[in-house]
Protein backbone atom coordinates (compact mmCIF):
# COMPACT_ATOMS: atom_id res chain seq x y z
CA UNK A 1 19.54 -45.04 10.18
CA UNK A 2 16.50 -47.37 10.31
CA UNK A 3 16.61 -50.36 8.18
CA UNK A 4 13.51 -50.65 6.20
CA UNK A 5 11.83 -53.99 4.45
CA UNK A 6 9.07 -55.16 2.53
CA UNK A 7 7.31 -58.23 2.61
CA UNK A 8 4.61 -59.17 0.33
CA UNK A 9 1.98 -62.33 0.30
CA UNK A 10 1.38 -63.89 -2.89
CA UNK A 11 -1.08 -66.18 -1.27
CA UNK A 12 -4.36 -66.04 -0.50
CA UNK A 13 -4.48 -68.79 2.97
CA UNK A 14 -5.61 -66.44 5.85
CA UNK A 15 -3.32 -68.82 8.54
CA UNK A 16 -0.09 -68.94 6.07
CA UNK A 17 -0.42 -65.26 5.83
CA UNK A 18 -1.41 -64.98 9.92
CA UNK A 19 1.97 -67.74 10.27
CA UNK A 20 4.13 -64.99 8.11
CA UNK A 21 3.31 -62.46 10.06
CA UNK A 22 4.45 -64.33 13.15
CA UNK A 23 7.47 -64.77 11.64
CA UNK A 24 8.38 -61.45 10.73
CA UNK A 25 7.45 -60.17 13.85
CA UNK A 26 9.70 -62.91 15.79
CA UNK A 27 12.90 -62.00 13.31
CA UNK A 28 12.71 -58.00 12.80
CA UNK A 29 15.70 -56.34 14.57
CA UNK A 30 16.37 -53.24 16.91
CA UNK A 31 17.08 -50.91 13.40
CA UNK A 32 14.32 -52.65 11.59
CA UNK A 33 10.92 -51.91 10.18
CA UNK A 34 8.93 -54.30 8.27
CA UNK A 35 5.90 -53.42 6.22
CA UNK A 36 4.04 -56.63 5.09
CA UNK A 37 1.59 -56.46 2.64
CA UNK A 38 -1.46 -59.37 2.19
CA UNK A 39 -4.64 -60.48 1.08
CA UNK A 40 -7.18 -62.91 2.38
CA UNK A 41 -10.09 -64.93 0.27
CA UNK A 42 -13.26 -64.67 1.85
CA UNK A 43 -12.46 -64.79 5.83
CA UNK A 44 -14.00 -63.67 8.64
CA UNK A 45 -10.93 -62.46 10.98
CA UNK A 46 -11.65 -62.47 14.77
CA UNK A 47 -9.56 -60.29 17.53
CA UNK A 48 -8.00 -62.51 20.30
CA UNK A 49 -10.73 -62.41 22.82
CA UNK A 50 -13.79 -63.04 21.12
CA UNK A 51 -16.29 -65.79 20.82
CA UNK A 52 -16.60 -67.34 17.65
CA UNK A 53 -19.72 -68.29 17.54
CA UNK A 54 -20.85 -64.70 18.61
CA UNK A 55 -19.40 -62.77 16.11
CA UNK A 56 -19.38 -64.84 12.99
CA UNK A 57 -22.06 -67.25 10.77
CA UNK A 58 -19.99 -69.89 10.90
CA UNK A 59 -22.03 -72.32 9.05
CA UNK A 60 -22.66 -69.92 6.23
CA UNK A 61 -19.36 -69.07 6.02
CA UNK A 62 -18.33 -72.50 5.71
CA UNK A 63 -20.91 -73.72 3.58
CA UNK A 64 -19.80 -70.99 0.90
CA UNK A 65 -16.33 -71.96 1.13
CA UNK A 66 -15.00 -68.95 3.32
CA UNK A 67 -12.11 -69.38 6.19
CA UNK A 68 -12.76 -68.30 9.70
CA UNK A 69 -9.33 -67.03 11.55
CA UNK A 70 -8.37 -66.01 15.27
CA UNK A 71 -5.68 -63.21 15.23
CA UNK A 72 -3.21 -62.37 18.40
CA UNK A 73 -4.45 -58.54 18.44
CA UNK A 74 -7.54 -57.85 20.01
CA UNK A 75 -10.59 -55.53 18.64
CA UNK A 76 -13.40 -56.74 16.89
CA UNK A 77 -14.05 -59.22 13.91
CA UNK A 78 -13.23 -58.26 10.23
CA UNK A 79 -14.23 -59.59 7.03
CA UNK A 80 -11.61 -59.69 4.67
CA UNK A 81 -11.94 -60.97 0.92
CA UNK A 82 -9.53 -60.40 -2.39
CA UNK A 83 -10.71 -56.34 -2.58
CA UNK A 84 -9.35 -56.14 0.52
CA UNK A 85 -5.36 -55.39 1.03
CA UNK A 86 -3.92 -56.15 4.75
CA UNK A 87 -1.21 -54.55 5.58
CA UNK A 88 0.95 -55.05 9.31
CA UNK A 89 3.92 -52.28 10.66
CA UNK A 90 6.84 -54.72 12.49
CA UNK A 91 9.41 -52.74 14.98
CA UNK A 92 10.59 -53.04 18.26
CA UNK A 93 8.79 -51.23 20.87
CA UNK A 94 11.19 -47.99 20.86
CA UNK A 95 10.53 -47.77 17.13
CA UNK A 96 6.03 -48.64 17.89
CA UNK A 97 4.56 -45.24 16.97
CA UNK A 98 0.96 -45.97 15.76
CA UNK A 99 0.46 -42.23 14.83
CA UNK A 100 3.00 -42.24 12.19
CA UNK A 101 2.08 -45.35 10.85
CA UNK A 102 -1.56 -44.22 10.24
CA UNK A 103 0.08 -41.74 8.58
CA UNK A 104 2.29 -43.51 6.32
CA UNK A 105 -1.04 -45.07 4.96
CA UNK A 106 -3.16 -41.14 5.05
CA UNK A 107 -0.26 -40.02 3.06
CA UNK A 108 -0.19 -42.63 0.45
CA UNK A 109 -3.69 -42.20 0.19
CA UNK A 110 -3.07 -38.35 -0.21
CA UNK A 111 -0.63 -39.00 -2.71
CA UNK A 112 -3.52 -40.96 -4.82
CA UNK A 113 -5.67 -37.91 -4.19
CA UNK A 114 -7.92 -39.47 -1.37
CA UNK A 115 -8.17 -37.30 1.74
CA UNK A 116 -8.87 -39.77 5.21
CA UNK A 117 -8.77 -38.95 8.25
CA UNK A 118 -8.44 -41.22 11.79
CA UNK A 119 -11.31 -41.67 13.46
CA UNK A 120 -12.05 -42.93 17.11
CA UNK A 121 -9.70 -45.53 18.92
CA UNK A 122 -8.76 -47.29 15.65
CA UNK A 123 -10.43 -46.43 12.43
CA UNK A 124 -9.59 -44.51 9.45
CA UNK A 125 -12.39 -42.90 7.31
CA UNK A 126 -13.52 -41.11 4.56
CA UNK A 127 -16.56 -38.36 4.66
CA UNK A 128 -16.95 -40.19 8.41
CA UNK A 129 -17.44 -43.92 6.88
CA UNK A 130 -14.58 -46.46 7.44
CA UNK A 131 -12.04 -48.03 4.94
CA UNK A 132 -9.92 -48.73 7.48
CA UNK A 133 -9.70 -50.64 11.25
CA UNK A 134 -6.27 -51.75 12.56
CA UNK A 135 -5.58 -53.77 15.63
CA UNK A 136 -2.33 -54.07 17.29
CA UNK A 137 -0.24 -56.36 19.21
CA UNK A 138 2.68 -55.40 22.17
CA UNK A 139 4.94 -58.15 23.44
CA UNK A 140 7.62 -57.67 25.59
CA UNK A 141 10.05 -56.64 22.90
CA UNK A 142 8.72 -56.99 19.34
CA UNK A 143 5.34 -55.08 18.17
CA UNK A 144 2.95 -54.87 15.26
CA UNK A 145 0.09 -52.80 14.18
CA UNK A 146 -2.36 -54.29 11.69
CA UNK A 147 -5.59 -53.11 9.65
CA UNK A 148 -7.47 -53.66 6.37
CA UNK A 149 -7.81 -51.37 3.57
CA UNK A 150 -11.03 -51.77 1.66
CA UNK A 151 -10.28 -51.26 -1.71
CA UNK A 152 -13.52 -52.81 -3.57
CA UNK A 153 -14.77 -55.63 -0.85
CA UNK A 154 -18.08 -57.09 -1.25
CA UNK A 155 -20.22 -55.26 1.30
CA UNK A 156 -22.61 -57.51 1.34
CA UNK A 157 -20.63 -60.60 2.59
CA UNK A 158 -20.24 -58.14 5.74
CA UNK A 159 -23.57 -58.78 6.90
CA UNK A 160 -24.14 -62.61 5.24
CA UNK A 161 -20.88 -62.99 7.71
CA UNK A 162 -20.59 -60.94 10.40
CA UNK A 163 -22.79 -60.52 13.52
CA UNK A 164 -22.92 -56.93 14.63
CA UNK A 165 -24.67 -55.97 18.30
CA UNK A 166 -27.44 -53.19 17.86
CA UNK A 167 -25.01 -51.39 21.06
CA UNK A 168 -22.64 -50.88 18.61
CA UNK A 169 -24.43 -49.53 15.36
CA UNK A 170 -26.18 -47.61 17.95
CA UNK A 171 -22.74 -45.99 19.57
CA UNK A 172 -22.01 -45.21 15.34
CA UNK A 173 -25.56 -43.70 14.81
CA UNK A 174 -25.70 -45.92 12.13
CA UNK A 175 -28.12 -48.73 11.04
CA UNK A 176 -26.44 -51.13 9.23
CA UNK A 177 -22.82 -52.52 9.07
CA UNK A 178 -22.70 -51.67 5.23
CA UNK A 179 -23.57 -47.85 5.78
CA UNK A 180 -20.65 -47.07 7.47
CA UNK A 181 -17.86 -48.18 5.50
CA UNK A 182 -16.32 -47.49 2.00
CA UNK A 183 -14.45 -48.91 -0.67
CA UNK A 184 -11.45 -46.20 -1.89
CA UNK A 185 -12.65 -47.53 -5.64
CA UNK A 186 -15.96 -45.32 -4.84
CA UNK A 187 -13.84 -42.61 -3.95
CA UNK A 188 -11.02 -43.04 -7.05
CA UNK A 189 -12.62 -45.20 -9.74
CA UNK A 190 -9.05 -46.01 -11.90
CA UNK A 191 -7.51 -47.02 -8.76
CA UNK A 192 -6.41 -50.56 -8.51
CA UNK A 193 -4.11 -53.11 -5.99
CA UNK A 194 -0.89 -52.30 -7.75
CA UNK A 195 -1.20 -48.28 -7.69
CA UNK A 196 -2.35 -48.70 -3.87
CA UNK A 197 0.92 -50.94 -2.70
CA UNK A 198 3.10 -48.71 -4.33
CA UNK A 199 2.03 -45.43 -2.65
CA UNK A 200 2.35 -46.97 0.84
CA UNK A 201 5.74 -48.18 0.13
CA UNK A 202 6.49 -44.99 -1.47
CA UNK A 203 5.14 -43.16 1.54
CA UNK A 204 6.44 -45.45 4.38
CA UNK A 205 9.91 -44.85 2.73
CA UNK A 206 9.37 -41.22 2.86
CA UNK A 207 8.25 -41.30 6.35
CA UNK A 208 11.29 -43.15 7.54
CA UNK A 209 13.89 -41.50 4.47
CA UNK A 210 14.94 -44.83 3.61
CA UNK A 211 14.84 -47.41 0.72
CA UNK A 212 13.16 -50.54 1.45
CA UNK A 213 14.65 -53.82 0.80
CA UNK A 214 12.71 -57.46 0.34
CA UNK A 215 12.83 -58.96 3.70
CA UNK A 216 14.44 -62.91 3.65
CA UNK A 217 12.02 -65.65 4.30
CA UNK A 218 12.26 -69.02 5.53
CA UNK A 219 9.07 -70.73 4.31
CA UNK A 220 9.63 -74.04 6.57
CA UNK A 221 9.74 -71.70 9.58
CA UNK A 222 6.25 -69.96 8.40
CA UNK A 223 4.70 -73.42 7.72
CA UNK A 224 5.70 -74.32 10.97
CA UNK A 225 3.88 -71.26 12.13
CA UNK A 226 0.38 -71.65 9.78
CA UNK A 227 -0.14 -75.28 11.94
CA UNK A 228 -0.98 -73.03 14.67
CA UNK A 229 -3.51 -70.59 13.49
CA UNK A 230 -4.87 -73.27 11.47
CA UNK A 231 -5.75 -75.44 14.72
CA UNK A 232 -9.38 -75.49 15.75
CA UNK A 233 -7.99 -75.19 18.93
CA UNK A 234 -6.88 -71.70 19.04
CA UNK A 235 -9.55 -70.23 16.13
CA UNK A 236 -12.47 -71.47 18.43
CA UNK A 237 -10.99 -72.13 21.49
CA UNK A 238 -13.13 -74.50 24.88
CA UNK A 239 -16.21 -75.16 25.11
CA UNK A 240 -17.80 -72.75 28.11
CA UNK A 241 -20.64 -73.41 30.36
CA UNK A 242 -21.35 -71.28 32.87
CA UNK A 243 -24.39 -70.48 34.72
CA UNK A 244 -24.46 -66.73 34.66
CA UNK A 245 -24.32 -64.71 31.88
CA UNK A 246 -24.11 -60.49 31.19
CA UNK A 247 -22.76 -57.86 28.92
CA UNK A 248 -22.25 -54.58 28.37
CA UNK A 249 -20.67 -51.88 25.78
CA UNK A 250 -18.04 -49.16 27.02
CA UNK A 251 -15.85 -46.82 25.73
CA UNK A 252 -13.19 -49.24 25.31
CA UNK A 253 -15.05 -51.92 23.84
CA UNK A 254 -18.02 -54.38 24.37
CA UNK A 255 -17.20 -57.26 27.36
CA UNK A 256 -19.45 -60.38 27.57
CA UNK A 257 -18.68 -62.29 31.19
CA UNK A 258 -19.86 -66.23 31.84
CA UNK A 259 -19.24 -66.88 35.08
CA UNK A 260 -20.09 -69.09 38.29
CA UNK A 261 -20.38 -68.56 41.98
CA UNK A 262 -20.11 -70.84 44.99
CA UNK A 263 -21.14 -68.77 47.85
CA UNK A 264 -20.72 -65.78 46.55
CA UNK A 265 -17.45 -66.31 45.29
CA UNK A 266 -16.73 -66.52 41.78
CA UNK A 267 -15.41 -70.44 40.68
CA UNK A 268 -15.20 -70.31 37.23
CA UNK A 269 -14.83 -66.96 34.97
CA UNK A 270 -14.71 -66.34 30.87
CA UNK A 271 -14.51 -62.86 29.18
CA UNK A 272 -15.11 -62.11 25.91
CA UNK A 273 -14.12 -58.18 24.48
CA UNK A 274 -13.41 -56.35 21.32
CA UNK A 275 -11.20 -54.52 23.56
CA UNK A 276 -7.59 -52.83 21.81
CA UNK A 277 -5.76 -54.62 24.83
CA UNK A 278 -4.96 -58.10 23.68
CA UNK A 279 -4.04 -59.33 27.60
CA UNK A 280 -7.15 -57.94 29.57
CA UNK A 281 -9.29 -60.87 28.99
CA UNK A 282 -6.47 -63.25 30.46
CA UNK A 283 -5.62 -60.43 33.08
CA UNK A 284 -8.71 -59.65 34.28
CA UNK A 285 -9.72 -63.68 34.66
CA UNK A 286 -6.29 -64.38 36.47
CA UNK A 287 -7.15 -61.80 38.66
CA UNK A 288 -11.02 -62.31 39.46
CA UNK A 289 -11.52 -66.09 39.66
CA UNK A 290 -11.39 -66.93 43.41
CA UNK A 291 -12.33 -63.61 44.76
CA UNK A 292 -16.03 -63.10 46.51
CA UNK A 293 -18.72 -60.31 45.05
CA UNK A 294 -18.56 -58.49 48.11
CA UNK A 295 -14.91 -57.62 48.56
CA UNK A 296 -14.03 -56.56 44.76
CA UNK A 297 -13.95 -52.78 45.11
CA UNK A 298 -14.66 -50.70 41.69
CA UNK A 299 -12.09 -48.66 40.23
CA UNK A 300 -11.89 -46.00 37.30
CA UNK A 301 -10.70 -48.02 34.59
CA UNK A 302 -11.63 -51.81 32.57
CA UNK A 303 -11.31 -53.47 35.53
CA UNK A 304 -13.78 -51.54 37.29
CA UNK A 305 -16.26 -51.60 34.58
CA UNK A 306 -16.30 -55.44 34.46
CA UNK A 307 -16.54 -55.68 38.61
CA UNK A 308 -19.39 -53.29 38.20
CA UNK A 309 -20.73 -55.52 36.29
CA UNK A 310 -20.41 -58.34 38.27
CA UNK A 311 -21.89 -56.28 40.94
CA UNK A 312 -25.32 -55.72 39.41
CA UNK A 313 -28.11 -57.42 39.51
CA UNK A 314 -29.02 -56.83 36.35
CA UNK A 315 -26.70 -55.47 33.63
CA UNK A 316 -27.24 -55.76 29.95
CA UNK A 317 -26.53 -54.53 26.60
């Protein structure tokens, strides 16, 4: 039988509750599944691969107190705040099933008499606006899959924060950021933080037909983690500057390239995605830097959308 626990935050520090989660997902077990449940105070929360200074206003984050966080998952840049509750699956990979943990969390919200439904590579919505996007990390062994649930977040701090590309409200047939999401409170008015974590522990033990127990923590080892994500090194990463510059939006996400070329090879190579894949900015720079233009042949997949890219002369958002 699968041994199920619990973990809950009772702190509001984005990188002590980014450091936790590190921790539970280095200590869960073959049997195991952890659910850890968290909140965040005013934070902008960018996916592995992106630029900071693309996708969040820094400065007026900072000058009204907020946090700005790099995560190990890739996607896109959140906004989280106190009305929002975080919540992360832990397993091994033989135990990673991302369908049945969105629906440990549609379930709950069924049982609260909310009906969502998934949407798209990694959203879940309501009526077609989003409560929900999730993110997920594969290592070798150990896994997670991560989201927010928008329970009464200030909407507006999503566009004082957040910088959203036209591509991508145009992809949504949208026209703002705030018009396609939703808070569940404007769905169930009486429903609050408490009644919300205890139908998705209800229905995660359901799902698995097991009781969950509070998972042991040692708070030196998480502290040990929070130095990390707390570094300005890994939240904003080098400094990059390269001559040539493009972009483009595709099905698997938006991919911003700086690169250089020395006779018509390419020297010097940075990619920035929203993309689900966590590893293809890495892979696909370990793989291109050093090759010439002319010899990289295009393929039906990432890779081939970003050579393309290279390949044009002119190739924008």
């Amino acid at each position: 039988m699968i041994k199920l626990y619990t973990a809950a935050s009772d702190r509001f520090d984005v990188y002590y509750n980014q450091a936790l989660e590190k921790y539970l997902l280095d200590q869960v077990k073959d049997d195991e599944v952890i659910l850890y449940l968290w909140r965040n105070d005013r934070t902008v929360v960018i996916g592995k691969n992106q630029d900071a200074y693309s996708e969040c206003k820094t400065e007026t984050l900072s000058a009204d107190g907020g946090f700005l966080a790099r995560r190990i998952s890739g996607g896109g840049a959140v906004y989280h705040d106190k009305g929002n509750l975080n919540f992360t699956f832990i397993c091994k990979r033989d135990l990673f099933d991302i369908s049945r943990q969105d629906q440990i969390i549609l379930n709950a919200l069924d049982h609260l008499g909310i009906h969502a439904e998934k949407n798209g590579r990694n959203d879940l919505v309501i009526e077609g606006r989003k409560f929900s996007g999730h993110a997920y990390y594969r290592g070798k062994e150990n896994c997670f899959h991560h989201g927010t649930i928008m329970l009464e977040v200030d909407e507006e701090a999503l566009e004082r924060y957040l910088y959203v590309s036209l591509a991508k409200l145009h992809s949504k047939a949208v026209k703002s950021v705030r018009s396609r999401v939703i808070n569940l409170k404007q769905v169930k008015e009486d429903l609050n933080l408490d009644m919300l974590q205890k139908a998705l522990i209800a229905s995660f033990e359901e799902m698995y037909q097991n009781k969950a127990e509070a998972c042991p923590v040692d708070e030196a080892a998480v502290m040990k983690e929070r130095d990390f994500f707390s570094s300005e090194e890994w939240i904003y990463g080098p400094s990059v500057n390269l001559k040539f510059r493009k972009e483009a939006r595709f099905d698997w996400g938006t991919v911003r390239i700086l690169y250089d070329l020395e006779d018509d090879r390419i020297s010097d190579l940075k990619i920035y995605t929203d993309a689900m894949d966590h590893d293809l900015a890495k892979d696909l720079e370990e793989k291109l830097i050093g090759t010439k233009l002319s010899e990289l042949m295009l393929s039906d997949d990432e890779t081939g959308d970003v050579i393309r890219i290279l390949k044009e002369e002119e190739y924008e958002i």
